[in-house]
N, C-alpha and C. Protein backbone atom coordinates (compact mmCIF):
# COMPACT_ATOMS: atom_id res chain seq x y z
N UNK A 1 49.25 -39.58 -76.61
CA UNK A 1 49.02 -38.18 -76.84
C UNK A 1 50.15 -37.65 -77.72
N UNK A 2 49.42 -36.74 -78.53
CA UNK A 2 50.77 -36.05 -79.21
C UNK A 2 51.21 -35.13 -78.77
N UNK A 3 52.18 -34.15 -79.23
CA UNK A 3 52.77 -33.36 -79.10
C UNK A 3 52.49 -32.32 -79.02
N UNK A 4 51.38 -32.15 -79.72
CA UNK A 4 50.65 -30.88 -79.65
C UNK A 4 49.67 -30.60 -78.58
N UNK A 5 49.16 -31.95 -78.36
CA UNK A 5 47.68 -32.20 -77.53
C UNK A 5 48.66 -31.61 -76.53
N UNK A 6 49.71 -32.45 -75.69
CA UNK A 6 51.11 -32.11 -75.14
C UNK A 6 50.85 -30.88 -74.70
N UNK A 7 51.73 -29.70 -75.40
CA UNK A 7 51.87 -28.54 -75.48
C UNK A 7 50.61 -28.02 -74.60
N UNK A 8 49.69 -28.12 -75.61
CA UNK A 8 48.33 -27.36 -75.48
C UNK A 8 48.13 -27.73 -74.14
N UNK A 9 47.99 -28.84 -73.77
CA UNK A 9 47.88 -28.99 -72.00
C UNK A 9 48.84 -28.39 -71.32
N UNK A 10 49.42 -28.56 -71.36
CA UNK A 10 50.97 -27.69 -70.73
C UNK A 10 50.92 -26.49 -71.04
N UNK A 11 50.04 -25.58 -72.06
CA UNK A 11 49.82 -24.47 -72.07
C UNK A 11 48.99 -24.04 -71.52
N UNK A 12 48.00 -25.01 -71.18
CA UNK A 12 46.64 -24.89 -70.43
C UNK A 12 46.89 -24.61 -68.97
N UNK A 13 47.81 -25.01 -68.65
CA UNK A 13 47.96 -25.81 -67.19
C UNK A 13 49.21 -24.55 -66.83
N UNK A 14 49.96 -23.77 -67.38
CA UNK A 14 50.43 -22.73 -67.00
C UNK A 14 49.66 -21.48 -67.71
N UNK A 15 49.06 -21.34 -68.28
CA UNK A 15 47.82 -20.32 -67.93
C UNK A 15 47.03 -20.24 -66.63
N UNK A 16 46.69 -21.46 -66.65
CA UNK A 16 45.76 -21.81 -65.49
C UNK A 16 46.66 -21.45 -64.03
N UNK A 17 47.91 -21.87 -63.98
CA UNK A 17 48.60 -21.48 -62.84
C UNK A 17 49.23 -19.89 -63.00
N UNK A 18 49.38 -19.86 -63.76
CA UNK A 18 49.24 -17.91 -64.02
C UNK A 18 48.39 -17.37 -63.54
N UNK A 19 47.01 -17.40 -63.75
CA UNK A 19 45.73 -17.07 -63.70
C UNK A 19 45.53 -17.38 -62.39
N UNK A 20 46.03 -18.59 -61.84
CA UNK A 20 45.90 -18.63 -60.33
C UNK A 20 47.04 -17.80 -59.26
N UNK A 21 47.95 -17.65 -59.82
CA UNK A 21 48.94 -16.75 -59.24
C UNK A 21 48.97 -15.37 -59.02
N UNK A 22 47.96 -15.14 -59.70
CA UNK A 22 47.43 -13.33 -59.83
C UNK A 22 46.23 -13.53 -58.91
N UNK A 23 45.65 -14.29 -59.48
CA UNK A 23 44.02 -14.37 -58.29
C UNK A 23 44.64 -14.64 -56.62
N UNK A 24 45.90 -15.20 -56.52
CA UNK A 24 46.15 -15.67 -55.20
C UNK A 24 46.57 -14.09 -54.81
N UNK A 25 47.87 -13.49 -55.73
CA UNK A 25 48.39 -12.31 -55.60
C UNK A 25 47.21 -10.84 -55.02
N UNK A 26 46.01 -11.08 -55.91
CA UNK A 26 45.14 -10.28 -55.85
C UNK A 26 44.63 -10.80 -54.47
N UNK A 27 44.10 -11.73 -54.08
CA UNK A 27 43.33 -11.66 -53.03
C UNK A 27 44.25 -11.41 -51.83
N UNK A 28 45.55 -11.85 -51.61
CA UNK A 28 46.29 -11.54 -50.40
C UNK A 28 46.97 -10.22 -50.18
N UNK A 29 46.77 -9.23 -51.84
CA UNK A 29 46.69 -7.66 -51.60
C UNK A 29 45.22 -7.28 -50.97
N UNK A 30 44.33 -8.04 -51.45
CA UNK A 30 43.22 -7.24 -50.60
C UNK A 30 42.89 -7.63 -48.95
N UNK A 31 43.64 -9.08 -48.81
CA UNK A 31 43.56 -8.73 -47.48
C UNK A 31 44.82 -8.11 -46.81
N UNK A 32 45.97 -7.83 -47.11
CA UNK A 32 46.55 -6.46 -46.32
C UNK A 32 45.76 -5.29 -46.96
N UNK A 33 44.96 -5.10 -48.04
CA UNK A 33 44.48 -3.38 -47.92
C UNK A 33 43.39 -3.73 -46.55
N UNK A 34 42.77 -4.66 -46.61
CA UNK A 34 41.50 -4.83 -45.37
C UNK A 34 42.33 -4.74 -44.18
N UNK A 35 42.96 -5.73 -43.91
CA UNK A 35 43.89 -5.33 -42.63
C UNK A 35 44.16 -4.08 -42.63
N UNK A 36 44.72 -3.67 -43.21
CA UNK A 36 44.94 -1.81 -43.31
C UNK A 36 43.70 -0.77 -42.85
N UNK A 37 42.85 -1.35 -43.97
CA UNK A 37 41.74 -0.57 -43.83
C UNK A 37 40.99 -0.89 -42.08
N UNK A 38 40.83 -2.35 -41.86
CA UNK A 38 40.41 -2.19 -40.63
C UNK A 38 41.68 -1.80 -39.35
N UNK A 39 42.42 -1.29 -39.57
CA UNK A 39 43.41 -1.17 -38.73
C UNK A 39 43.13 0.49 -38.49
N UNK A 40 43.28 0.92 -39.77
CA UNK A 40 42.56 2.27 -39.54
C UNK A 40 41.53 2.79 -39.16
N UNK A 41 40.38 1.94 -39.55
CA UNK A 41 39.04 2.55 -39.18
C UNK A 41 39.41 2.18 -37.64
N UNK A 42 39.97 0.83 -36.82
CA UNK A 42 39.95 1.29 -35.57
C UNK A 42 40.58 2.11 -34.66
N UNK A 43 41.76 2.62 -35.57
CA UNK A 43 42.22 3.91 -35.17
C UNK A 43 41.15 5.08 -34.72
N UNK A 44 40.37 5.11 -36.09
CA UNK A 44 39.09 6.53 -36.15
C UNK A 44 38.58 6.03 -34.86
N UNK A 45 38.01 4.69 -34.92
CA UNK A 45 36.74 4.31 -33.71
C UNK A 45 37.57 4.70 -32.35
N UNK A 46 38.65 4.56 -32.05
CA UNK A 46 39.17 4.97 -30.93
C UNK A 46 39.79 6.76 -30.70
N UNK A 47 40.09 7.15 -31.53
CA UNK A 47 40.01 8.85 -31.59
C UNK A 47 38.74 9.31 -31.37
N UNK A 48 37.58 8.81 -31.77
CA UNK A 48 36.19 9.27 -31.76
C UNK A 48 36.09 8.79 -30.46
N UNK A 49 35.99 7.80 -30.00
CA UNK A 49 35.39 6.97 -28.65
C UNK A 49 36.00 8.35 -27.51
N UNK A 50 37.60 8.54 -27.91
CA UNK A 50 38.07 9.82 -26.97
C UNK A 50 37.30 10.59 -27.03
N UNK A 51 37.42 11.63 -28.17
CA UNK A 51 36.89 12.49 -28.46
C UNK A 51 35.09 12.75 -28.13
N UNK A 52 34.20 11.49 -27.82
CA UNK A 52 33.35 11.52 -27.65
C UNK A 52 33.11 11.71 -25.73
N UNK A 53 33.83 10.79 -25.36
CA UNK A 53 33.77 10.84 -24.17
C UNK A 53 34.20 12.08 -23.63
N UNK A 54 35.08 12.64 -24.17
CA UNK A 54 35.36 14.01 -23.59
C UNK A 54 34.03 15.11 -23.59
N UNK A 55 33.65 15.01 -24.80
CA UNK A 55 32.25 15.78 -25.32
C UNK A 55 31.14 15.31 -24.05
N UNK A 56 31.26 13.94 -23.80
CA UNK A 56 30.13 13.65 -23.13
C UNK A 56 30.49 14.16 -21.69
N UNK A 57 31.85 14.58 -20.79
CA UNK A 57 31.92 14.73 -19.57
C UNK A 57 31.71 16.41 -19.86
N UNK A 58 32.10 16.84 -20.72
CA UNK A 58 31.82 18.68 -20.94
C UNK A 58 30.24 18.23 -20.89
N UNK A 59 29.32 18.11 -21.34
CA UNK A 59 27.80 17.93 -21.53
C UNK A 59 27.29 17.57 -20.42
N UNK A 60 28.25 16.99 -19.28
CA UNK A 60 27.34 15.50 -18.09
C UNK A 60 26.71 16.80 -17.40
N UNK A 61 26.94 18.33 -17.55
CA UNK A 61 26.79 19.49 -16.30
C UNK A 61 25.45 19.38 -16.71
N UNK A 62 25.56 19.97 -18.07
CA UNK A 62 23.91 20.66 -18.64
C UNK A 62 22.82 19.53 -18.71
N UNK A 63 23.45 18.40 -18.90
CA UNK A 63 22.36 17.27 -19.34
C UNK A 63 21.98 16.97 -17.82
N UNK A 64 22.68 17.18 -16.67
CA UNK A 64 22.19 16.64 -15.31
C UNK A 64 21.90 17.85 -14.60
N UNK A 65 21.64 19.63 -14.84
CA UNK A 65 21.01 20.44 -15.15
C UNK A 65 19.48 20.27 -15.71
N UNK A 66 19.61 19.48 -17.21
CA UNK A 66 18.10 19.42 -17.32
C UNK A 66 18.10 18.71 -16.94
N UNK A 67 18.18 17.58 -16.60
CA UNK A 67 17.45 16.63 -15.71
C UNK A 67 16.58 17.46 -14.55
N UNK A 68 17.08 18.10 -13.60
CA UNK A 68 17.01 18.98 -12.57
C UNK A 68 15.71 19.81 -13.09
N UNK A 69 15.64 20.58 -14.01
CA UNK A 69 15.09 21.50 -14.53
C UNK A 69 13.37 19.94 -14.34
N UNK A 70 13.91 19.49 -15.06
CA UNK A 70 12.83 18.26 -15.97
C UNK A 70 11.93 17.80 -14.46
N UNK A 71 12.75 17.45 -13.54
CA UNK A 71 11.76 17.51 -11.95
C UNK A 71 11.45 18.29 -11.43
N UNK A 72 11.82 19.10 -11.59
CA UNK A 72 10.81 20.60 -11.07
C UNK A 72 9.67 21.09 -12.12
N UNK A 73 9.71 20.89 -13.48
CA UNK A 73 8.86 20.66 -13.93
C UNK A 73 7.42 20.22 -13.30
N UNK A 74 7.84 18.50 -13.36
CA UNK A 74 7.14 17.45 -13.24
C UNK A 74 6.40 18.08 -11.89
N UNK A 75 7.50 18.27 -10.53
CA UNK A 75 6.62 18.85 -9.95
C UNK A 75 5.82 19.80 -9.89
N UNK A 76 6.14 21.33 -10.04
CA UNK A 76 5.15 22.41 -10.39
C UNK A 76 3.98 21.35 -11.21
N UNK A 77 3.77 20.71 -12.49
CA UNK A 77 2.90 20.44 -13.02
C UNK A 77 1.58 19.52 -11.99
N UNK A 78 2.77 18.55 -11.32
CA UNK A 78 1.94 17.95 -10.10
C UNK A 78 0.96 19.04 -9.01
N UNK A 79 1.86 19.60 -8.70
CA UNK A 79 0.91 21.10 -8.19
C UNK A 79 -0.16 21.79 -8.65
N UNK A 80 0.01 22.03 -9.74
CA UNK A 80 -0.81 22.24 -10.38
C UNK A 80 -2.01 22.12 -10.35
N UNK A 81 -1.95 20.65 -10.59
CA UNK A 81 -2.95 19.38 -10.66
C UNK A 81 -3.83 19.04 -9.58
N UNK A 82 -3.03 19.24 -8.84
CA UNK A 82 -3.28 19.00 -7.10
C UNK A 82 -4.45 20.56 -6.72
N UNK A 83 -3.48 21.47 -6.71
CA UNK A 83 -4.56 22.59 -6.99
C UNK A 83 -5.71 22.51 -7.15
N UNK A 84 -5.34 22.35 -8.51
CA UNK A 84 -6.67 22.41 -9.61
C UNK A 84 -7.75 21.69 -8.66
N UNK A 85 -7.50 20.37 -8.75
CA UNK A 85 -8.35 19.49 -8.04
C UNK A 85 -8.94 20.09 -6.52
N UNK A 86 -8.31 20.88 -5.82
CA UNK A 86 -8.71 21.13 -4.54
C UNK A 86 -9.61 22.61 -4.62
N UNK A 87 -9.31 23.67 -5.69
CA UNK A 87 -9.81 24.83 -5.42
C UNK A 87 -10.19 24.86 -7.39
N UNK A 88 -10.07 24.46 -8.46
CA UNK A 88 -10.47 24.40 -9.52
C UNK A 88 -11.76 24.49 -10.03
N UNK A 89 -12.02 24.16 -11.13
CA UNK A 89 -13.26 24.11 -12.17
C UNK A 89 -14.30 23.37 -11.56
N UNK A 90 -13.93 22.13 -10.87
CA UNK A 90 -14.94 20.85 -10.35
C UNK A 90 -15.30 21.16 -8.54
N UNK A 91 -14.33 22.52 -8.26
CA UNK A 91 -14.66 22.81 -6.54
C UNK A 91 -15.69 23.90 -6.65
N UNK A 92 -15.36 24.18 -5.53
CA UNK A 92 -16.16 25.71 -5.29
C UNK A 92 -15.84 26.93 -6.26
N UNK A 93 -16.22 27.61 -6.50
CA UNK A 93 -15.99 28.69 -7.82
C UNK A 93 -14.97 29.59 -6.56
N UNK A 94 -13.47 29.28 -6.75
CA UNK A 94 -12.70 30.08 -5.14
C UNK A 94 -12.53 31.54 -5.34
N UNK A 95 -12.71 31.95 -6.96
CA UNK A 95 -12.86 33.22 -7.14
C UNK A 95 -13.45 34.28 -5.93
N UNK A 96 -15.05 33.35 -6.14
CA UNK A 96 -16.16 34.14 -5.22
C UNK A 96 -15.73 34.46 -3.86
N UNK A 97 -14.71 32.66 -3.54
CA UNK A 97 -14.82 32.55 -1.83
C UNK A 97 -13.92 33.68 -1.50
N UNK A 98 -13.11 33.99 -2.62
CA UNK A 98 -11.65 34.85 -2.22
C UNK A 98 -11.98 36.68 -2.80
N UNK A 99 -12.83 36.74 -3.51
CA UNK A 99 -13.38 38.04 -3.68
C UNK A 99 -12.84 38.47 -5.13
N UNK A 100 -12.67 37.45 -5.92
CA UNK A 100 -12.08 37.96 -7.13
C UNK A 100 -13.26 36.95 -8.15
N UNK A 101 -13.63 37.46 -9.17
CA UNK A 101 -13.98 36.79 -10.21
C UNK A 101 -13.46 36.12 -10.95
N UNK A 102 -13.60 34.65 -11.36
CA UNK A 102 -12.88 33.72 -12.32
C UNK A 102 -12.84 34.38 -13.74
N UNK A 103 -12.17 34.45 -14.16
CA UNK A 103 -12.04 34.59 -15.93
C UNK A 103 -12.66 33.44 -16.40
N UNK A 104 -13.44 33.95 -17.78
CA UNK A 104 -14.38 33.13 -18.15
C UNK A 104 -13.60 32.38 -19.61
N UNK A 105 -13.27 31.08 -19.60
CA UNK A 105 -12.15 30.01 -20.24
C UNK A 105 -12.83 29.85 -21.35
N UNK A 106 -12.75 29.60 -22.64
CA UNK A 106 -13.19 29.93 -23.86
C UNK A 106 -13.89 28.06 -24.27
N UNK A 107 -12.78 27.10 -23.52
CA UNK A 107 -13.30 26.15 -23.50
C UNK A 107 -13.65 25.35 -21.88
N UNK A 108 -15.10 26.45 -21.39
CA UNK A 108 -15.15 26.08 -19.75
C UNK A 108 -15.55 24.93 -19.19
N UNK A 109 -16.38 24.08 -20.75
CA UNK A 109 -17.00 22.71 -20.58
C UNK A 109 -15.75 21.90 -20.27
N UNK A 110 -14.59 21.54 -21.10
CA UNK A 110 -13.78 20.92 -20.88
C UNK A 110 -12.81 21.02 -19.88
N UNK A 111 -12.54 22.34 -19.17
CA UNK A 111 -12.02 22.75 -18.16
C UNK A 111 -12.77 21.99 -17.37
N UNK A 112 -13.85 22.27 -17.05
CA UNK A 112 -14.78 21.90 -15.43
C UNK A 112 -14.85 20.14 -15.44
N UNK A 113 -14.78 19.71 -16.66
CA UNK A 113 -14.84 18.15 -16.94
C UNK A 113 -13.49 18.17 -15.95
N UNK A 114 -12.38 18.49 -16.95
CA UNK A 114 -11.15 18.25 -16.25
C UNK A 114 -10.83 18.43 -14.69
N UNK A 115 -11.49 19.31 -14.04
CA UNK A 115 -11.56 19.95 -13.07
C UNK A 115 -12.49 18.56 -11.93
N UNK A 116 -13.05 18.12 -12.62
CA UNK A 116 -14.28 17.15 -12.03
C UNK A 116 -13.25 15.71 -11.69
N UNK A 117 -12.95 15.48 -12.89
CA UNK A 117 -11.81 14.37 -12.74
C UNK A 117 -10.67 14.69 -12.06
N UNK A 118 -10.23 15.70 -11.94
CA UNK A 118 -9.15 15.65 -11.11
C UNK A 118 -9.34 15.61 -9.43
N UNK A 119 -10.58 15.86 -9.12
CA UNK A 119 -11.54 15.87 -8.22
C UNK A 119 -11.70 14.77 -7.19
N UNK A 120 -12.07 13.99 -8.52
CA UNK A 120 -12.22 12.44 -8.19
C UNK A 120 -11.11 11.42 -7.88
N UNK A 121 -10.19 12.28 -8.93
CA UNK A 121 -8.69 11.21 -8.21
C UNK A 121 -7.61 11.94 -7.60
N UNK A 122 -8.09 13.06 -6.40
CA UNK A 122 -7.72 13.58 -5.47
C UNK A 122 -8.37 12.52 -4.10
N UNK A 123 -7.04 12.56 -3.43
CA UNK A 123 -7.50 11.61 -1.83
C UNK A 123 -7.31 12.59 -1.15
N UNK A 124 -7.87 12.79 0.28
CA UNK A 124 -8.29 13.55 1.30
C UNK A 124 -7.18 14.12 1.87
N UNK A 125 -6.11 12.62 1.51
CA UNK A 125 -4.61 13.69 2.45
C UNK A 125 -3.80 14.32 1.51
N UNK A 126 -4.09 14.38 0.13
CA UNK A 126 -3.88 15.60 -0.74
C UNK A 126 -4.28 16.74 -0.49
N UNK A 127 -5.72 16.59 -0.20
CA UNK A 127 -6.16 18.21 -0.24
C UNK A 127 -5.53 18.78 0.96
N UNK A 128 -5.44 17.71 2.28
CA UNK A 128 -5.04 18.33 3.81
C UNK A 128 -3.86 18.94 3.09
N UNK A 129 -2.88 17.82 2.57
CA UNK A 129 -1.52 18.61 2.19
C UNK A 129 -1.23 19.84 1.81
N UNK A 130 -2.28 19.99 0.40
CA UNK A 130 -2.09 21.19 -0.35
C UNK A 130 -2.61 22.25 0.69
N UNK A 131 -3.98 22.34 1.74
CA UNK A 131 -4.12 23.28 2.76
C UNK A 131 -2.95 23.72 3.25
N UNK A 132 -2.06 22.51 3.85
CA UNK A 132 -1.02 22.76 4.66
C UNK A 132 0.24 23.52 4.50
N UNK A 133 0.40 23.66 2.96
CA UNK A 133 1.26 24.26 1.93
C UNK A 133 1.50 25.75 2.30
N UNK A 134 0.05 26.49 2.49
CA UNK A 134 -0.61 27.39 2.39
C UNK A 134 -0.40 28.05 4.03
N UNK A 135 -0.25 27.30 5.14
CA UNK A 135 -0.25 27.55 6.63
C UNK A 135 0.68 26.92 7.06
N UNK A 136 1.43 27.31 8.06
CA UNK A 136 2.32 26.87 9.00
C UNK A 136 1.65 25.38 9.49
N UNK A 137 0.45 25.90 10.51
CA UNK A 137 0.10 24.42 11.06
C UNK A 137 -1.43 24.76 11.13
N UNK A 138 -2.03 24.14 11.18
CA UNK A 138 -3.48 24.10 11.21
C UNK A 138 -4.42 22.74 12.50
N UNK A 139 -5.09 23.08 13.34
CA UNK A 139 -6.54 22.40 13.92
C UNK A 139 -6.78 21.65 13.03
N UNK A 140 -7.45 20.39 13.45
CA UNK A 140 -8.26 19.57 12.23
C UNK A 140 -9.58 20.27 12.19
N UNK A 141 -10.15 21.22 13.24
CA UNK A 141 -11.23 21.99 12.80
C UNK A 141 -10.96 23.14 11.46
N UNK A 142 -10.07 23.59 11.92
CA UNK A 142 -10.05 24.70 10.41
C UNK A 142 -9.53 23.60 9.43
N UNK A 143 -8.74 22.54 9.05
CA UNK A 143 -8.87 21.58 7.86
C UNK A 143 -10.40 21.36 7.38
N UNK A 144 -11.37 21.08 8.63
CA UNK A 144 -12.82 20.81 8.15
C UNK A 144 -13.14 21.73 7.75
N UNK A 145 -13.21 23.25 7.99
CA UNK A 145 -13.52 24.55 7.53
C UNK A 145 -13.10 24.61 6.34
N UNK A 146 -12.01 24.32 6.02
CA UNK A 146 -11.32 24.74 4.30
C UNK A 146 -12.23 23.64 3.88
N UNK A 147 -12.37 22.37 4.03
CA UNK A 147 -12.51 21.23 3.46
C UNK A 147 -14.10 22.01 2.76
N UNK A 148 -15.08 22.45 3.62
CA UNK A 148 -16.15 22.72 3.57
C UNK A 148 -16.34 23.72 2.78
N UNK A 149 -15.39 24.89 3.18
CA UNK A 149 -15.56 26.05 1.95
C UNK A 149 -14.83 25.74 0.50
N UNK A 150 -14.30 24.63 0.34
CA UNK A 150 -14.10 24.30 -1.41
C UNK A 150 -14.98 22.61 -1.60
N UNK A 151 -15.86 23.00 -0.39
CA UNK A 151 -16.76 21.13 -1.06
C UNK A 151 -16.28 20.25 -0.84
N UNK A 152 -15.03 19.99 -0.02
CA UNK A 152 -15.15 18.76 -0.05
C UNK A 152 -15.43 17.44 1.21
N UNK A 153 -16.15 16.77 0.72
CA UNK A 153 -17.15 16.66 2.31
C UNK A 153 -15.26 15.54 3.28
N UNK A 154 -15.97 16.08 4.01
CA UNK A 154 -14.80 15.09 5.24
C UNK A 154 -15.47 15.43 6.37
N UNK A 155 -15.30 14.09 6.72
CA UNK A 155 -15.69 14.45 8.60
C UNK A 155 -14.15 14.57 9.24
N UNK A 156 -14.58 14.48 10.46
CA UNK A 156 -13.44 14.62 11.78
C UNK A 156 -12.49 13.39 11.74
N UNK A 157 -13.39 12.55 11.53
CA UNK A 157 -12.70 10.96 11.46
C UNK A 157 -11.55 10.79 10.08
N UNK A 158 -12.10 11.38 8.83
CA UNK A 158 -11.49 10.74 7.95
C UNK A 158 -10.59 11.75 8.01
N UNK A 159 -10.36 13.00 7.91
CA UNK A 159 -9.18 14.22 8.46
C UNK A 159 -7.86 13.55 9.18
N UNK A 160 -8.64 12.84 10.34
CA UNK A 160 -7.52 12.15 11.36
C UNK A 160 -6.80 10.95 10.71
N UNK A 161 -7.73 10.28 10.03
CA UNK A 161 -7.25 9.41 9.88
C UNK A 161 -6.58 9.27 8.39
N UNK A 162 -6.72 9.79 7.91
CA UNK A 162 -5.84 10.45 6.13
C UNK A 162 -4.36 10.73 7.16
N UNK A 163 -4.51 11.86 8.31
CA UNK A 163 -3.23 12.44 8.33
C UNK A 163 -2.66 10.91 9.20
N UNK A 164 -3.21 10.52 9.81
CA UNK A 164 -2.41 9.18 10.03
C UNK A 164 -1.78 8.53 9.74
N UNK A 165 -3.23 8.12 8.14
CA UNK A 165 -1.98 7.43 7.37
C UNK A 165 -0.87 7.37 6.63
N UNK A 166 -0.42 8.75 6.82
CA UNK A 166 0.52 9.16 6.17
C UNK A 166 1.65 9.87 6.64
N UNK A 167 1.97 9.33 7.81
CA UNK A 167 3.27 9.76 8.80
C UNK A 167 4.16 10.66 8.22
N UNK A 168 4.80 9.85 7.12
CA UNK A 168 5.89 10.91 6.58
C UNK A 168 5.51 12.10 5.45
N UNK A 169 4.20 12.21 5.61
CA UNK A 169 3.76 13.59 5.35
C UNK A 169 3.48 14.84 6.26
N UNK A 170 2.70 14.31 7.11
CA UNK A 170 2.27 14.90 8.00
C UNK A 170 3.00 15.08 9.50
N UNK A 171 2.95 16.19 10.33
CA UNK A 171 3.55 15.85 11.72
C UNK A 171 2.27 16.42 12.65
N UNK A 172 2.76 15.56 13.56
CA UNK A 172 1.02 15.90 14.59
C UNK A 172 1.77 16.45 15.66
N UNK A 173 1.51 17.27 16.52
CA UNK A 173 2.43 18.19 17.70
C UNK A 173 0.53 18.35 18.81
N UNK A 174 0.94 18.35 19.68
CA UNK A 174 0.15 18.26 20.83
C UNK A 174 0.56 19.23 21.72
N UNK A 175 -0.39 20.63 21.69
CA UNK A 175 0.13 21.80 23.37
C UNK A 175 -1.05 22.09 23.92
N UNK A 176 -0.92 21.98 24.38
CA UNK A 176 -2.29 22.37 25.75
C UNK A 176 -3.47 21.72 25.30
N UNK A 177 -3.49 20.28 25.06
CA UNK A 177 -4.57 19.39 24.43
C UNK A 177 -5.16 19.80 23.16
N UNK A 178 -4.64 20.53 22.55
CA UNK A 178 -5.03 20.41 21.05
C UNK A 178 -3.90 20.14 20.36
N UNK A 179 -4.53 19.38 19.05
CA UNK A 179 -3.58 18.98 18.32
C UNK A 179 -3.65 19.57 16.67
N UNK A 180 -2.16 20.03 16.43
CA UNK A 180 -1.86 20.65 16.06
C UNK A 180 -0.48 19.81 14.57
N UNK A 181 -1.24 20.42 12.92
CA UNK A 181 -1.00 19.33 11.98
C UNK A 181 -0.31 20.12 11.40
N UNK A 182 0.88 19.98 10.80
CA UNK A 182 2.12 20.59 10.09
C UNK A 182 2.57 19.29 8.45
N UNK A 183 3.26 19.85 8.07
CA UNK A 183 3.45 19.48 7.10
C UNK A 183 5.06 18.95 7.41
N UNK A 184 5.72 17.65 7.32
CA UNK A 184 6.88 17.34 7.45
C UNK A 184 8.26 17.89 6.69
N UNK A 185 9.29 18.47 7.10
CA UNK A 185 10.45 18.46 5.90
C UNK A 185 9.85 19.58 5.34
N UNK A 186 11.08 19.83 3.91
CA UNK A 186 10.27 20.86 3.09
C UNK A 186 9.52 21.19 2.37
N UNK A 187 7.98 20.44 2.48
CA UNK A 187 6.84 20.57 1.65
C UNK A 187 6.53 21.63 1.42
């Protein structure tokens, strides 16, 4: 090799290690700016994580407030329903039974549908219940009486035996040989 070829490699070869000395320089500035940078951002993530959690124990009142709100909802709507189904669109017209006229519903077909179905997936110790709502304590004869003045057929047997099956709904009390059906707790 000559002298030049020489050179020229040797010029090659400290370019080349120049060029690698900046690329090394450059990349081990960018990982302290990254170290930096992630050192900081987990600074933020942990000021926020505070700052959030604090936000979230000020909030835990109102958010477990609506919650509260959100089941009483649910129930009234259950009531509702229950209602509906016992004295509604698909029962006896209770307007008449009670001396007031129903308002006439703009869509009455779909009401009374609704009213029909809710009807159908009403069970017997619903309706006793919802009666019971309404009275302190009641005879299983006046249960058959209501049952009869909103339609809905029950004998003696299935009365007794609905409130049976359902102990922790119902309470049965016995005075002077009649028996006597209450509603458990604060229904």
């Amino acid at each position: 090799m000559n002298a030049t070829a020489l050179s020229s490699k040797t010029q090659a070869n400290i370019y080349v290690d120049s060029f690698a000395q900046q690329l090394y320089a450059l990349l081990n500035m960018r990982a302290a700016s990254l170290a930096t940078a992630m050192a900081g951002r987990l600074s933020h993530d942990q000021a926020e994580l505070t700052r959030l959690e604090s936000e979230l124990n000020s909030l835990s009142s109102g958010y477990h407030k609506y919650l509260d709100v959100l089941d009483q909802i649910r129930a009234h709507e259950r009531s509702i329903q229950k209602l509906q189904a016992v004295v509604g669109y698909g029962a006896a017209p209770m307007g008449s039974v009670l001396g007031y006229v129903q308002p006439e519903c703009p869509d009455d077909l779909d009401a009374e549908k609704e009213g029909r179905r809710l009807r159908r997936n009403l069970e017997l110790w619903e309706a006793v219940e919802q009666y019971l709502r309404f009275v302190p304590e009641a005879k299983v004869k006046e249960i058959l009486e209501f049952m009869e003045m909103v339609k809905i057929n029950a004998s003696r047997q299935s009365v007794e035996a609905a409130i049976k099956a359902h102990p922790k709904v119902f309470r049965i009390q016995k005075r002077k040989g009649e028996k006597f059906i209450s509603l458990k707790g604060g229904q």
